[in-house]
Protein backbone atom coordinates (compact mmCIF):
# COMPACT_ATOMS: atom_id res chain seq x y z
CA UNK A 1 -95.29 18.71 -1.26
CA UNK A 2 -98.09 19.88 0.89
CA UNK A 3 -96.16 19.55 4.15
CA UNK A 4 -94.23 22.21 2.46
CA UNK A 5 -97.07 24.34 1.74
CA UNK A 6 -98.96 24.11 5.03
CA UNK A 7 -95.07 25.15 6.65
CA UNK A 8 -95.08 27.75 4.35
CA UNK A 9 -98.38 28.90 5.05
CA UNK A 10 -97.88 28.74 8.57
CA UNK A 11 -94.32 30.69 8.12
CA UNK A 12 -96.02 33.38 6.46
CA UNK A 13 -99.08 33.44 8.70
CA UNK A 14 -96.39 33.93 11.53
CA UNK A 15 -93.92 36.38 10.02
CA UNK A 16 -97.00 38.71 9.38
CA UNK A 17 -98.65 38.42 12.76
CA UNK A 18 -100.23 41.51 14.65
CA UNK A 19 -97.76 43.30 15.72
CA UNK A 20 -100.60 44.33 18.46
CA UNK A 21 -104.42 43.79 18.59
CA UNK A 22 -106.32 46.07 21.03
CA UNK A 23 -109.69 43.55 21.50
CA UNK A 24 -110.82 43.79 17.67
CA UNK A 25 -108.35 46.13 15.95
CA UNK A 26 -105.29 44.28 14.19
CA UNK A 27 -102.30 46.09 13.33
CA UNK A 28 -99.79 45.16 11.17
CA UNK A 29 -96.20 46.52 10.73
CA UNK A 30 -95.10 46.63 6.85
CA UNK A 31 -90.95 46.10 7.14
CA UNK A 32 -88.51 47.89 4.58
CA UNK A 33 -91.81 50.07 2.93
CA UNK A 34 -92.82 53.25 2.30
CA UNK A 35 -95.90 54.57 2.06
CA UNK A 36 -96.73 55.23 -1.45
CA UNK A 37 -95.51 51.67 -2.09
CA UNK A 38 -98.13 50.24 0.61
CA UNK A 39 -100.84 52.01 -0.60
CA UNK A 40 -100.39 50.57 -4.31
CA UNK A 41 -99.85 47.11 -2.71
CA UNK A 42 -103.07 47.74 -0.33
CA UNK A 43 -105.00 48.40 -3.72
CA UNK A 44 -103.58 45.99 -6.15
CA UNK A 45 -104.13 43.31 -3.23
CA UNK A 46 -107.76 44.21 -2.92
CA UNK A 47 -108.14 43.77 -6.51
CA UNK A 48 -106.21 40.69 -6.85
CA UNK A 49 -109.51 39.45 -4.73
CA UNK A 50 -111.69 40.80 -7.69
CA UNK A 51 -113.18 43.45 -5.47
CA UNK A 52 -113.31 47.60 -6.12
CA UNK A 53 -112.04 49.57 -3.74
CA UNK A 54 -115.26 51.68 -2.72
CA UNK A 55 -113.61 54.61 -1.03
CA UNK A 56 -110.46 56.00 0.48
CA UNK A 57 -111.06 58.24 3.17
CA UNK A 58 -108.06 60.48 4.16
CA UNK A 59 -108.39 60.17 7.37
CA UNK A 60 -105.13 62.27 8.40
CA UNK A 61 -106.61 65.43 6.23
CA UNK A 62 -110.23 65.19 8.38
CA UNK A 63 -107.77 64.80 11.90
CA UNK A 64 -105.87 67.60 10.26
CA UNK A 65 -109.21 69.61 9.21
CA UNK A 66 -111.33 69.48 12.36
CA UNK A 67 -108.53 69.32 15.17
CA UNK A 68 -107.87 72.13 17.79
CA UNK A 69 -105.14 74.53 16.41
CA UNK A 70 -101.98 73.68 16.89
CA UNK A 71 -102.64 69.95 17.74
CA UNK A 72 -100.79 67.87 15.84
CA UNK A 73 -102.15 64.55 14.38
CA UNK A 74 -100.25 61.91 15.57
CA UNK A 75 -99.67 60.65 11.26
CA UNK A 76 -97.81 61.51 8.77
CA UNK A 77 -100.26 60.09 6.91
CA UNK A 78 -103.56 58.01 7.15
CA UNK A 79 -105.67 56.12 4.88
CA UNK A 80 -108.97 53.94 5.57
CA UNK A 81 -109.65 51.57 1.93
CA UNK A 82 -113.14 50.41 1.67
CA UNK A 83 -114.55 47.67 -0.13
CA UNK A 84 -116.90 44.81 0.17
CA UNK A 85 -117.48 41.05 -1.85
CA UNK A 86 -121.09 41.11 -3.16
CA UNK A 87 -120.83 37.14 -2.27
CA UNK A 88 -119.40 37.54 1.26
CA UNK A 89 -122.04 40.37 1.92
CA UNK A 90 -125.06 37.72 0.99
CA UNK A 91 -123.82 35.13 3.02
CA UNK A 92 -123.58 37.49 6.02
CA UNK A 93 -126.63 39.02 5.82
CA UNK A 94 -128.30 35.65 5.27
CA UNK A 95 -126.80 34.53 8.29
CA UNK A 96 -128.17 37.27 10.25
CA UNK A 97 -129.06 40.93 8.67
CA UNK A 98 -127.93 42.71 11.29
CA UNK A 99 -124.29 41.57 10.00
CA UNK A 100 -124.76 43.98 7.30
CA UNK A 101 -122.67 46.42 9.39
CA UNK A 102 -119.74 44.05 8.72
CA UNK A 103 -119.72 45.64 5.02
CA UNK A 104 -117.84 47.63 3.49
CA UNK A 105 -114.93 46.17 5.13
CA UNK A 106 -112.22 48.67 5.36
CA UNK A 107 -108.33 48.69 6.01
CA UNK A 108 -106.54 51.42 7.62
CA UNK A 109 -103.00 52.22 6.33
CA UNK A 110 -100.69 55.05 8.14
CA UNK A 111 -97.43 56.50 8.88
CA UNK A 112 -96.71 57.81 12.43
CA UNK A 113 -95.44 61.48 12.26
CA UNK A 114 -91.70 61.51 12.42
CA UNK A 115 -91.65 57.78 11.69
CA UNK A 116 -90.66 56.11 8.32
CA UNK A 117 -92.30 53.02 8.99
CA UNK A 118 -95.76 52.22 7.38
CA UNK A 119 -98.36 50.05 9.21
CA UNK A 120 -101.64 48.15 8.11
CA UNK A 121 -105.03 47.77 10.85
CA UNK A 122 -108.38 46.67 10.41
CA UNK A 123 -111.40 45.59 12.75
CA UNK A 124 -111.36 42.13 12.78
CA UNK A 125 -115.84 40.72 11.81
CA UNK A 126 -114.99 37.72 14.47
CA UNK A 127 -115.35 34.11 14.27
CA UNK A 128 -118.74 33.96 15.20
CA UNK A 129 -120.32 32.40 12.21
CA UNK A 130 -118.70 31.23 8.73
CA UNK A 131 -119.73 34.61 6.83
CA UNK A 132 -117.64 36.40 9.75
CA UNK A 133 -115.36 33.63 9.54
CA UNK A 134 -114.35 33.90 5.70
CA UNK A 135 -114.40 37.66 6.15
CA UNK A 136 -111.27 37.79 8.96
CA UNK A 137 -109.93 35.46 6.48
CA UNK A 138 -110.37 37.84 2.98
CA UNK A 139 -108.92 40.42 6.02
CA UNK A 140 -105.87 38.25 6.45
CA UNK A 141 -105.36 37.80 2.69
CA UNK A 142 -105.13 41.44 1.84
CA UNK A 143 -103.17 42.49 4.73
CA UNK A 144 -100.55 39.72 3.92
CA UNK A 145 -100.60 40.10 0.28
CA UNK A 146 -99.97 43.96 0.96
CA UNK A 147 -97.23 43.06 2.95
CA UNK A 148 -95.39 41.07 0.37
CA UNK A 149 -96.26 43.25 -2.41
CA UNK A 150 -94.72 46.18 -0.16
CA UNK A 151 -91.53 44.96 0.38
CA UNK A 152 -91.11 43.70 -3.05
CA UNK A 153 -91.35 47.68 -4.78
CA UNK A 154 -89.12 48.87 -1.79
């Protein structure tokens, strides 16, 4: 039985890998979704960690708000989630305070204009040291549990 979970871990670990990663930013393509059904995954996933999502900044309506006239955004729609573990944030800033720019974590979620495709990113905190370390990994739990919660309401 755990060979079968480690495969399965792995399987899933693969089937939801960045779809592209420019240095620290990991995006994330959420198949057969739309986005009102990502965003209630995004949330339920966050709180399935027992964390509060902080703030959602609608990023698309500030693009949208401060742009030149008649530029268009390049969303449909655009989302950054904040939140942060109270636990994670001691260890990190414990480690080192400057790491205390590592919280609130956020995730981005957005819809290209004239796409129907939904996708997830988020600035990976590193490997550096185990706070940063469990951090990418809380990351990596949300942004697959999103993903599977997505595609389940589609």
């Amino acid at each position: 039985m755990p060979r079968f979970f480690a495969f399965f871990i792995s399987l899933c670990l693969l089937l939801n890998a960045p779809v592209s990663a420019m240095d620290d930013v990991l995006a994330f393509q959420v198949p057969g979704s739309h986005y009102s059904a990502t965003r209630e995954a995004l949330i339920e996933a966050i709180e399935a960690e027992g964390l509060v999502v902080g703030a959602i900044m609608p990023f698309n309506d500030m693009l949208m708000r401060t742009g030149e006239k008649g530029v268009a955004t390049p969303f449909g729609e655009a989302e950054i989630f904040q939140f942060c573990s109270s636990g994670l944030a001691w260890q990190l800033v414990l480690e080192a305070a400057e790491q205390l720019a590592i919280c609130p974590m956020s995730i981005a979620i957005y819809a290209r204009s004239g796409s129907t495709g939904v996708s997830l990113s988020y600035r990976s905190p590193g490997e550096a040291t185990l706070g940063r370390r469990k951090a990418a990994e809380l990351l990596r739990r949300i942004t697959t549990r999103t993903i599977e919660l997505a595609r389940l309401r589609w």
